[in-house]
Protein backbone atom coordinates (compact mmCIF):
# COMPACT_ATOMS: atom_id res chain seq x y z
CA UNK A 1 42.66 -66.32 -190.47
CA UNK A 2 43.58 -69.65 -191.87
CA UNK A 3 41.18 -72.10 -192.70
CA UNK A 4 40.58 -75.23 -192.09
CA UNK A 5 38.71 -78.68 -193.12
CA UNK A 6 38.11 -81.27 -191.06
CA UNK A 7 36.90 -84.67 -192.14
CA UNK A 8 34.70 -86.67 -189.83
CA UNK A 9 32.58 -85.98 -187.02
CA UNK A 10 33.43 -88.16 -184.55
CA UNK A 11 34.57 -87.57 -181.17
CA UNK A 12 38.07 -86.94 -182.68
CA UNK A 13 36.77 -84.22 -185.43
CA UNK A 14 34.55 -82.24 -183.11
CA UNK A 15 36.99 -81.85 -180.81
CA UNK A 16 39.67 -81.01 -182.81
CA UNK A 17 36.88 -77.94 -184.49
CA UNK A 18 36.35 -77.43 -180.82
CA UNK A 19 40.35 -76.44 -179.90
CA UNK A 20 40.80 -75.00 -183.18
CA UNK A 21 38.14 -72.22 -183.05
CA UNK A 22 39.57 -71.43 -179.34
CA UNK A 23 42.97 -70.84 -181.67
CA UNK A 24 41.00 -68.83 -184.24
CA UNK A 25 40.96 -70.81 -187.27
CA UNK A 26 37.43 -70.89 -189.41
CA UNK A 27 36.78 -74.36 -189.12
CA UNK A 28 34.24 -76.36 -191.76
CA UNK A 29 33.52 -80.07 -190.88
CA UNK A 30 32.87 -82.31 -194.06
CA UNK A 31 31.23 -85.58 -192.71
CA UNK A 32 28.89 -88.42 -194.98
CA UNK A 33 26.65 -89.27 -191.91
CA UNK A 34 24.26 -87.28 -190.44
CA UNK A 35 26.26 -86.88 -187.09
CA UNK A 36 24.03 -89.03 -185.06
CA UNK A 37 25.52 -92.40 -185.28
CA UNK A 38 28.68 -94.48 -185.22
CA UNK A 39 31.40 -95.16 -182.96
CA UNK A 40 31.00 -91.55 -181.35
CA UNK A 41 27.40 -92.50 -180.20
CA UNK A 42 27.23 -96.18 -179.13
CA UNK A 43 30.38 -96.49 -177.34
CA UNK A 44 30.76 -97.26 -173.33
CA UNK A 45 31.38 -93.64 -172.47
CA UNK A 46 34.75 -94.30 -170.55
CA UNK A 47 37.38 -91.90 -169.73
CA UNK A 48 39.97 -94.79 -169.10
CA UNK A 49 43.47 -94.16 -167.95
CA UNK A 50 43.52 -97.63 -166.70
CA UNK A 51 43.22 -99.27 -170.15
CA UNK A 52 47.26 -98.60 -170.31
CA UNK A 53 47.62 -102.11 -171.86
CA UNK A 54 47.02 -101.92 -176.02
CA UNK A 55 45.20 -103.94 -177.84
CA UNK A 56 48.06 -105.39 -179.76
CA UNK A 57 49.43 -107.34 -176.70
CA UNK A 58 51.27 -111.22 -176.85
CA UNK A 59 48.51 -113.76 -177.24
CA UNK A 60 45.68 -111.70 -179.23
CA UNK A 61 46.55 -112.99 -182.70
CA UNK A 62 46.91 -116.75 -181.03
CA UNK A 63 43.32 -115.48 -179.71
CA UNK A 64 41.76 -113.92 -183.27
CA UNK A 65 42.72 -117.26 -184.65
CA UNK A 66 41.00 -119.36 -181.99
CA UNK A 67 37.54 -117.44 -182.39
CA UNK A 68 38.32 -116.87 -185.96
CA UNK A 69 35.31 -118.88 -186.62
CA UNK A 70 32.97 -118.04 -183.91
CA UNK A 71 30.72 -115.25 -185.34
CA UNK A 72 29.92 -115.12 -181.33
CA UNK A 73 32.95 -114.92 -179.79
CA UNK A 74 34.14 -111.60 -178.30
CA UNK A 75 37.15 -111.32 -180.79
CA UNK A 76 36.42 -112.03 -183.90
CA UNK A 77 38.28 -111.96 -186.84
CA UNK A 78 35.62 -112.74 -190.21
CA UNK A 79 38.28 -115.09 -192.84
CA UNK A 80 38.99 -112.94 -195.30
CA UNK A 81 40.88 -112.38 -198.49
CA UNK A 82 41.57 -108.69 -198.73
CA UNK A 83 45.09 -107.52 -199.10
CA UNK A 84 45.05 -104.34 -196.53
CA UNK A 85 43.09 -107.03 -193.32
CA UNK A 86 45.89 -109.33 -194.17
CA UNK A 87 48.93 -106.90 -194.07
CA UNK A 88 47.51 -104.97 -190.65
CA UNK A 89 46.99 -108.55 -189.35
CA UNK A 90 50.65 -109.24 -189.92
CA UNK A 91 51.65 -105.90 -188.59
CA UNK A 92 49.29 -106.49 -185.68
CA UNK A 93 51.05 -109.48 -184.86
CA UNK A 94 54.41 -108.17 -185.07
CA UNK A 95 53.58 -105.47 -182.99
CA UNK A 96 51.88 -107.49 -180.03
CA UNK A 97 55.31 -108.11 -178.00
CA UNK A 98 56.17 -107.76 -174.44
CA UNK A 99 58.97 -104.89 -175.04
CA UNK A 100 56.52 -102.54 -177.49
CA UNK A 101 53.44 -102.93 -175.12
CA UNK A 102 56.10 -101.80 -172.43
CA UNK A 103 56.82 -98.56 -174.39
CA UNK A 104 52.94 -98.37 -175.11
CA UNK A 105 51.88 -98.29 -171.61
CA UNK A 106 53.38 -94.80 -170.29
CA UNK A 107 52.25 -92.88 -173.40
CA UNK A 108 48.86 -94.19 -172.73
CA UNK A 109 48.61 -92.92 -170.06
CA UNK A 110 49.93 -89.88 -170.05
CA UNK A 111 47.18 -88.83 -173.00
CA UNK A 112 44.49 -90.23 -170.99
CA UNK A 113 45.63 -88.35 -167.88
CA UNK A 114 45.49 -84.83 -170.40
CA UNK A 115 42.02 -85.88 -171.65
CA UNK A 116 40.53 -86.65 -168.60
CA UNK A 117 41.39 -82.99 -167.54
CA UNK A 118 40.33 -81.67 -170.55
CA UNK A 119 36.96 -83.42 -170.31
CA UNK A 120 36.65 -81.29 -166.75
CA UNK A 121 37.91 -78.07 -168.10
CA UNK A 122 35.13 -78.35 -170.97
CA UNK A 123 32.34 -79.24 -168.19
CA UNK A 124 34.05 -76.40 -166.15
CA UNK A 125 34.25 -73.53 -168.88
CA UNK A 126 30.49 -74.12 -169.50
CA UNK A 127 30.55 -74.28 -173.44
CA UNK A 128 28.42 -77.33 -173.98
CA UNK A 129 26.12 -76.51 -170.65
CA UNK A 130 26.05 -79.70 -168.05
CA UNK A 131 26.36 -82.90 -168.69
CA UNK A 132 27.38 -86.09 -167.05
CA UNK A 133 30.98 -86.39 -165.95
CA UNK A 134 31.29 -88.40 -162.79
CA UNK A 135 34.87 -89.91 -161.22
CA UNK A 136 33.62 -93.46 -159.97
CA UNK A 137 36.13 -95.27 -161.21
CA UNK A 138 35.44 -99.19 -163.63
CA UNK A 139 34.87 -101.95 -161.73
CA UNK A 140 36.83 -105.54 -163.18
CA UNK A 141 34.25 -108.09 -162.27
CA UNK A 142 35.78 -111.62 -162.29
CA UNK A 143 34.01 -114.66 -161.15
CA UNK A 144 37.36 -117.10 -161.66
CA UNK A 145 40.63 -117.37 -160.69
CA UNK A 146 42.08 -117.20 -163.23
CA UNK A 147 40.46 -113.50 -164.46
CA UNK A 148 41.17 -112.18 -161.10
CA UNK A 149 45.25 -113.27 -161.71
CA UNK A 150 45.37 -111.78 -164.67
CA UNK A 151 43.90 -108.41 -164.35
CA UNK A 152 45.94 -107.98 -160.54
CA UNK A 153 48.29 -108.32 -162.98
CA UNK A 154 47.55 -105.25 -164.68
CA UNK A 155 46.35 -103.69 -161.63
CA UNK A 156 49.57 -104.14 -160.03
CA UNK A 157 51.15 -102.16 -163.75
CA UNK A 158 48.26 -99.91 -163.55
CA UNK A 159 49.34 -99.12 -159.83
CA UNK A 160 53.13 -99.10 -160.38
CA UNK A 161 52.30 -95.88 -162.81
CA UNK A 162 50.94 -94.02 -159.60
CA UNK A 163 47.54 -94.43 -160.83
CA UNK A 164 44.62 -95.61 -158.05
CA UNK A 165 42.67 -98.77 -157.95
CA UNK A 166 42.11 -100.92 -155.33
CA UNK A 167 41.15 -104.76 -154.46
CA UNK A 168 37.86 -105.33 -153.98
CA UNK A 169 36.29 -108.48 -151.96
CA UNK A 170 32.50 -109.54 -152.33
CA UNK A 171 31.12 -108.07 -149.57
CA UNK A 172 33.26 -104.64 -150.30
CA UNK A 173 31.75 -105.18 -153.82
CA UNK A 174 27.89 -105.05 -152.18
CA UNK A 175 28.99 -102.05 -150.26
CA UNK A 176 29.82 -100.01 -153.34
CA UNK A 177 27.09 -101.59 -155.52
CA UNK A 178 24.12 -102.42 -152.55
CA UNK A 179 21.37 -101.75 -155.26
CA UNK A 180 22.48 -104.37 -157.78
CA UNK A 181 22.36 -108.28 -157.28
CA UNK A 182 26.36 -109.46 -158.93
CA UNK A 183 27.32 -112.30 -159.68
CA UNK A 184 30.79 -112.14 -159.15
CA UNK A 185 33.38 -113.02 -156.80
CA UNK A 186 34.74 -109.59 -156.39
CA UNK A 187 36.35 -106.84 -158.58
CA UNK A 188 39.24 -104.64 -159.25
CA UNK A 189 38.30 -100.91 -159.15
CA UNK A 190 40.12 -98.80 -161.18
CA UNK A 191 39.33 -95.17 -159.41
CA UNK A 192 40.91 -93.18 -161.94
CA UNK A 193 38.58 -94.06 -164.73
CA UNK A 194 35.43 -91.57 -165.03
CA UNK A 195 32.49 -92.06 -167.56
CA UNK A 196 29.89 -89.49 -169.54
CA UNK A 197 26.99 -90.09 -171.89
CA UNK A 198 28.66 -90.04 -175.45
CA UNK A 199 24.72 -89.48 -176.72
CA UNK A 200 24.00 -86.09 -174.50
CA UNK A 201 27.78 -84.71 -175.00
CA UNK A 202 28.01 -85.27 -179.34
CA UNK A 203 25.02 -83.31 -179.93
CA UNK A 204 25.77 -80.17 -177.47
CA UNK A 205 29.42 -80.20 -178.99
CA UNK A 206 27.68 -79.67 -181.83
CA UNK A 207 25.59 -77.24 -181.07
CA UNK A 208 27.94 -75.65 -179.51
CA UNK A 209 30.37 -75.31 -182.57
CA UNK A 210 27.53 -74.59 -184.68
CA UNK A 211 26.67 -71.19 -182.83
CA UNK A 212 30.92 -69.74 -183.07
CA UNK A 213 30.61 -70.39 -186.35
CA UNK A 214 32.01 -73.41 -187.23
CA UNK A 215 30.54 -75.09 -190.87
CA UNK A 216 28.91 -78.24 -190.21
CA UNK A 217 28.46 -80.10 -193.76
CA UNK A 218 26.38 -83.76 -193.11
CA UNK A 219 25.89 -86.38 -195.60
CA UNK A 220 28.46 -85.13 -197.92
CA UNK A 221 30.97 -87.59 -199.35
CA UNK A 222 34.61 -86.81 -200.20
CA UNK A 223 35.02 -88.37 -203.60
CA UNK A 224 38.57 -86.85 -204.26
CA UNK A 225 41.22 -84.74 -202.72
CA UNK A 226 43.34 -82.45 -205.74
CA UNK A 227 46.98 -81.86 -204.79
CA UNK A 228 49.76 -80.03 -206.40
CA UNK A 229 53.37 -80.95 -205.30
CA UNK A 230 53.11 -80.54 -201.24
CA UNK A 231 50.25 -79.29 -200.76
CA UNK A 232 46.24 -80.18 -200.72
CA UNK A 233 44.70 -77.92 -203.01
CA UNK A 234 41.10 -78.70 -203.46
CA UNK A 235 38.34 -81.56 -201.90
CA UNK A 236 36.09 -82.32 -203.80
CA UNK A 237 32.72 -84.24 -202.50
CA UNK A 238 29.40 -84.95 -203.93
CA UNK A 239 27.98 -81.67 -202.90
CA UNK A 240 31.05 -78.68 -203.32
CA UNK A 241 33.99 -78.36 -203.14
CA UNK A 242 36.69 -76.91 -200.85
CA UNK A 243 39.78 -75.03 -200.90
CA UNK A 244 41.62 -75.07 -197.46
CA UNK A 245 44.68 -73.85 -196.03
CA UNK A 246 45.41 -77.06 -193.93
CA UNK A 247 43.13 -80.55 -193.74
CA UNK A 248 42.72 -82.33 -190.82
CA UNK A 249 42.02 -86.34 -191.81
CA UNK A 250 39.71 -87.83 -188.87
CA UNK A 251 37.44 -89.66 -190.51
CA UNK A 252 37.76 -92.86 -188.28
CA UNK A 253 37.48 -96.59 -189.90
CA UNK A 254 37.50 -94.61 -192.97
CA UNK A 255 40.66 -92.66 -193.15
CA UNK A 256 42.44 -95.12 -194.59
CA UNK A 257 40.63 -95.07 -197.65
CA UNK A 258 41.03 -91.32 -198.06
CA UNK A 259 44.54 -91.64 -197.58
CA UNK A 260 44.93 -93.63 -200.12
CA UNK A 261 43.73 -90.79 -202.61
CA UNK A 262 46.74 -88.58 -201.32
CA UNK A 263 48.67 -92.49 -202.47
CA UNK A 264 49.19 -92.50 -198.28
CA UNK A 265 49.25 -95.82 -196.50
CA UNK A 266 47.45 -95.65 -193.20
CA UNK A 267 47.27 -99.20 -191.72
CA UNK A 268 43.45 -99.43 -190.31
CA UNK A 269 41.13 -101.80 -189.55
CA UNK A 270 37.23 -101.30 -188.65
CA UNK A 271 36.55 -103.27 -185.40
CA UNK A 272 32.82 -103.31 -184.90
CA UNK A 273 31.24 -102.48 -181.60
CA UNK A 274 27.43 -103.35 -180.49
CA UNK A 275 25.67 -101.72 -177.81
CA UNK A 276 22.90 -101.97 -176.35
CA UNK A 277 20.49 -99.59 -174.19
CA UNK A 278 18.30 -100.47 -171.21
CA UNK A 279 16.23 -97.22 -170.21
CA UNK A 280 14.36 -99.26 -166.95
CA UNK A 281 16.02 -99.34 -163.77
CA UNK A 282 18.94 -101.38 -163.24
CA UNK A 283 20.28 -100.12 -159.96
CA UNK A 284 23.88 -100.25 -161.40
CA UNK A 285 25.45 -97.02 -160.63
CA UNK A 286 29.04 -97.76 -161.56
CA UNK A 287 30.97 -99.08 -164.80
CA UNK A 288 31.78 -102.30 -165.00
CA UNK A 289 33.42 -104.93 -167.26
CA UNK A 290 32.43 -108.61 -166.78
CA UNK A 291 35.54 -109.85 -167.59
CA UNK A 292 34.07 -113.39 -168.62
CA UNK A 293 31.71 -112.18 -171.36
CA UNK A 294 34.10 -109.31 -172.01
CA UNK A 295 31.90 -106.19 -172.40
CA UNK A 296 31.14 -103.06 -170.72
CA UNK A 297 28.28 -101.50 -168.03
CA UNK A 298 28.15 -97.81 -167.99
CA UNK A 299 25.38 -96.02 -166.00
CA UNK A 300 24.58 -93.63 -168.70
CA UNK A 301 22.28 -90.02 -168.10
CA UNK A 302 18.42 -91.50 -168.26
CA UNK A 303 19.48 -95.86 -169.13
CA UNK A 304 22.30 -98.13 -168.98
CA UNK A 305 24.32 -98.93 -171.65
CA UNK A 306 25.61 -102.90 -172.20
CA UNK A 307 28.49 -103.02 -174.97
CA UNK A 308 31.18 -104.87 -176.18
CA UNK A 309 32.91 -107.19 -178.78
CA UNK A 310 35.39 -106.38 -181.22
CA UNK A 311 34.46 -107.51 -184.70
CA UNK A 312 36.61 -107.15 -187.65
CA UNK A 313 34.84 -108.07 -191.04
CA UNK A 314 35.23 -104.93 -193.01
CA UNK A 315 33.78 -101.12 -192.85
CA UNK A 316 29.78 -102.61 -192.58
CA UNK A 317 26.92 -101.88 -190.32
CA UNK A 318 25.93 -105.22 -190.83
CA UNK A 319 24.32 -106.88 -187.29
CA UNK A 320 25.19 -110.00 -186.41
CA UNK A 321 22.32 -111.50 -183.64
CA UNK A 322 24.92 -114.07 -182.33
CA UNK A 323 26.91 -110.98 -180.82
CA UNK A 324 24.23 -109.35 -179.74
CA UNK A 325 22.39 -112.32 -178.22
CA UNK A 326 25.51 -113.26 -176.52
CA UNK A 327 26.08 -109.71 -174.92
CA UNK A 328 22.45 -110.02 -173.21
CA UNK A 329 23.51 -113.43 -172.27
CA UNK A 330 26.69 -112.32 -170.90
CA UNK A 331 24.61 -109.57 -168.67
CA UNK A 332 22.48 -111.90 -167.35
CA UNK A 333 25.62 -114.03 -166.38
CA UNK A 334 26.80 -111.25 -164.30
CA UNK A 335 23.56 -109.80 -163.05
CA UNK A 336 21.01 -112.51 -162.86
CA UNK A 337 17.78 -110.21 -161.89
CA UNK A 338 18.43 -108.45 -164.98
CA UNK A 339 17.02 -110.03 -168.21
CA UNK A 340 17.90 -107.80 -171.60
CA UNK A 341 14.44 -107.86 -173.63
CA UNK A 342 13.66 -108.19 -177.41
CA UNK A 343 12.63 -105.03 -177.87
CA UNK A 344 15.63 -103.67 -176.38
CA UNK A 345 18.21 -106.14 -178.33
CA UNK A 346 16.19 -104.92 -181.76
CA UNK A 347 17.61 -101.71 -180.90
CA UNK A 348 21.44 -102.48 -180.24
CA UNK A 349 23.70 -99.99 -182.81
CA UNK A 350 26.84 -100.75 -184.18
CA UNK A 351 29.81 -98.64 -184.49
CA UNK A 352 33.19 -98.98 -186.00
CA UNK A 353 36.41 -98.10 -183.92
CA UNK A 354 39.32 -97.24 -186.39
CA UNK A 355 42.43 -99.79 -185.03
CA UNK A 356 45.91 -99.35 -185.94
CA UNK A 357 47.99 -102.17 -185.88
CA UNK A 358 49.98 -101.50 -182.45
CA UNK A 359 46.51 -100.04 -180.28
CA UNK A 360 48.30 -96.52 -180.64
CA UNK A 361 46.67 -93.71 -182.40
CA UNK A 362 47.71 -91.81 -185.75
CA UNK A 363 48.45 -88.19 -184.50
CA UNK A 364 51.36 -85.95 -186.71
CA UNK A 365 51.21 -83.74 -189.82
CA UNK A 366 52.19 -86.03 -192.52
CA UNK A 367 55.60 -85.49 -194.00
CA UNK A 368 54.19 -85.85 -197.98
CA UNK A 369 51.65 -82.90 -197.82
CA UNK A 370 52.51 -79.54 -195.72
CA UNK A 371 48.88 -78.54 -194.94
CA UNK A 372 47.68 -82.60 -193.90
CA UNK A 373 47.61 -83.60 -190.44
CA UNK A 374 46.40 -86.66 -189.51
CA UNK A 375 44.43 -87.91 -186.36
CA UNK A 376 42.70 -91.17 -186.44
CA UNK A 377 43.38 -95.17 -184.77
CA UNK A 378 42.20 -95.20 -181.79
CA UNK A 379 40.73 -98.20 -181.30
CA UNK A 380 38.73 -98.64 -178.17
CA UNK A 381 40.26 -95.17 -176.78
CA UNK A 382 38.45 -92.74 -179.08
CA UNK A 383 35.94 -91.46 -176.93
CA UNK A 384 38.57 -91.04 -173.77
CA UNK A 385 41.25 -89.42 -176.18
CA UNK A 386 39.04 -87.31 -178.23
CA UNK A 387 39.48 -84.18 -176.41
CA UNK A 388 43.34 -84.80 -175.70
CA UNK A 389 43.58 -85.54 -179.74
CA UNK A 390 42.01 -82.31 -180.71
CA UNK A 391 43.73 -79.89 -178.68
CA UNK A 392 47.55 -81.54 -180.24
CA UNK A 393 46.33 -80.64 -183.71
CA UNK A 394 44.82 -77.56 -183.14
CA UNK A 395 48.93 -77.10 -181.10
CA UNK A 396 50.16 -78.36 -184.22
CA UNK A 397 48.28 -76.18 -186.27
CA UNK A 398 49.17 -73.34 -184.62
CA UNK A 399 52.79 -74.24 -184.35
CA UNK A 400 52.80 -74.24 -180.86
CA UNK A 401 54.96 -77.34 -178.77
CA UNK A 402 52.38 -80.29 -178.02
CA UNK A 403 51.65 -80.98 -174.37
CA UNK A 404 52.92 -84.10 -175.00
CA UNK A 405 55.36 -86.13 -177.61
CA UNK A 406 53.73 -87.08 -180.39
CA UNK A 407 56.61 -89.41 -181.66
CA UNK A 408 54.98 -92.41 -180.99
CA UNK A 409 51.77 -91.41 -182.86
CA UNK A 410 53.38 -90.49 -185.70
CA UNK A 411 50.81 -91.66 -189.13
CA UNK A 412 54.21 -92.37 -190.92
CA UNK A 413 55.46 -94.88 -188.28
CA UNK A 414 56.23 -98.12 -189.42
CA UNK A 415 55.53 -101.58 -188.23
């Protein structure tokens, strides 16, 4: 039996030890957290086949430069000096045309499809008990024009790729919301989005792997990774160290510096998330985005989750109160009864989504090092793709085909 070490538990590690122990490998899982916060916990909870449009799309860089220095604008990009921002910038930029978003949006898809499936087969085989997993589809809340163009836009793609969503007036809006006063002028409703409860789902996937015998190792560091020609011989952290047949590198906004112990280049930026919990009744009982403030509603198991913002200034968990102050702003903009409180802003959490320069994730064995396979860059698709993520490296691993081609994710690609 072959074993394996997996570093980071995030969505993307646990569920890659969750695939591989169905495949029979002994499976430890090396992360420097505690496994109770980060990306994994505070994200919106969508399962999103309707996000087929990456992040690196014509305009963004125009935008990052715009809010460049608006510490409270939904993009921002912090002015920096550092050699690896300012190469994935430039690869960012070169990858945010019309003709590679166009070979971006069926692959996309088609992994969000397989990981929304997976997400029911988990619920379905009973491993990890209940938990939430409802099908009621994101609603795009616009209140101009000029939102409601644009994303009919994308509807019309999202559509084209035999996905459903459908048009939504105000008064069909009040219908499918009736508890909730909007402010909005209507919506586009993706139905073939679902959402879950990242925070009730991480810690029964853990306890879950923890009773077949998976090793869970928390707040452990790797300081260095030994190799010897092809292969990955020995990882050494602050606590032990490891001898493994293969390595599986998912250690999100922080792969890239472990890669470059193996002298691997992994373009990655951190792009900071905030979210914030509101455990009294909202009435909401659907996801959302408010397209003007740009963040996320999701009706989570026991509160309601308000997130959002992408914030690139480095791997930091440092909390900026214009962002936060401007997502319970930009709630209140949307649904006016609704007023965010102090106590619940002092407890937003921040995250850190790992984001490759095209919006397309790092999946392949790497090409340098036999027993090394990478899965990472997921941007704002890491909790949807988790489960789709870890079963193609557990396939991998056991050198069986991948349900899907992994071409397009491959860590070596170039931009």
């Amino acid at each position: 039996m072959k074993n394996v070490v997996v570093i980071g538990a995030g969505i993307v590690g646990l569920s890659t030890a969750y695939y591989l122990l169905k495949e029979g490998f002994q499976v430890t899982i090396i992360d420097k957290g505690d496994i109770t916060s980060g990306a994994s916990f505070v994200n919106a909870g969508y399962i999103t086949p309707s996000h087929i449009i990456p992040l690196a799309s014509p305009g963004m860089i125009a935008k990052g430069i715009k809010m460049m220095f608006n510490s409270a604008s939904p993009f921002y990009m912090k002015p920096r000096l550092d050699t690896d921002f300012l190469k994935w910038s430039w690869y960012f930029h070169k990858s945010s045309t019309l003709a590679k978003v166009e070979k971006a949006i069926p692959l996309i898809k088609d992994i969000n499809l397989i990981s929304r499936q997976l997400f029911t087969d988990i619920k379905n085989s009973g491993d990890l008990g209940d938990f939430q997993l409802e099908r009621k589809g994101l609603l795009m809340l616009y209140k101009t024009e000029a939102s409601y163009l644009h994303e009919k836009k994308v509807a019309e793609r999202v559509n084209f790729e035999g996905l459903e969503v459908s048009d939504l007036n105000k008064s069909e809006l009040h219908k499918l919301e009736p508890n909730v006063n909007i402010e909005a002028e209507g919506a586009i409703h993706y139905e073939c989005d679902g959402h879950t409860t990242p925070t009730e789902i991480m810690p029964k996937l853990l306890i879950y792997l923890k009773q077949q015998g998976v090793v869970i190792k928390t707040n452990e560091e790797v300081l260095d990774i030994k190799t010897s020609g092809t292969i990955i011989k020995e990882i050494i952290t602050n606590k032990d160290d490891y001898r493994p047949d293969e390595v599986v590198l998912a250690a999100g906004s922080w792969s890239g510096n472990l890669a470059k112990k193996l002298n691997l280049k992994l373009s990655l930026q951190g792009g900071k998330g905030y979210s914030i919990n509101v455990a009294r009744e909202t009435g909401i009982s659907i996801p959302a985005i408010l397209m003007e403030s740009k963040m996320a509603v999701t009706p989570m198991n026991g509160f309601t989750r308000f997130a959002g913002t992408m914030e690139f200034s480095g791997n930091n968990d440092v909390v900026r109160k214009e962002r936060v102050h401007a997502i319970a702003s930009g709630a209140h903009s949307f649904y006016p009864d609704l007023e965010i409180n102090d106590t619940e802003i002092k407890a937003v959490k921040t995250g850190l989504r790992p984001v490759s320069p095209d919006g397309l994730p790092y999946i392949g064995k790497s090409s340098k090092f036999t027993n090394l396979t990478i899965a990472t860059g997921h941007a704002m698709m890491g909790w949807s793709l988790g489960p789709a993520t870890g079963m193609f490296v557990a396939e991998l691993l056991s050198e069986t085909k991948p349900s899907m081609d992994l071409t397009a994710f491959n860590p070596e690609r170039t931009f």
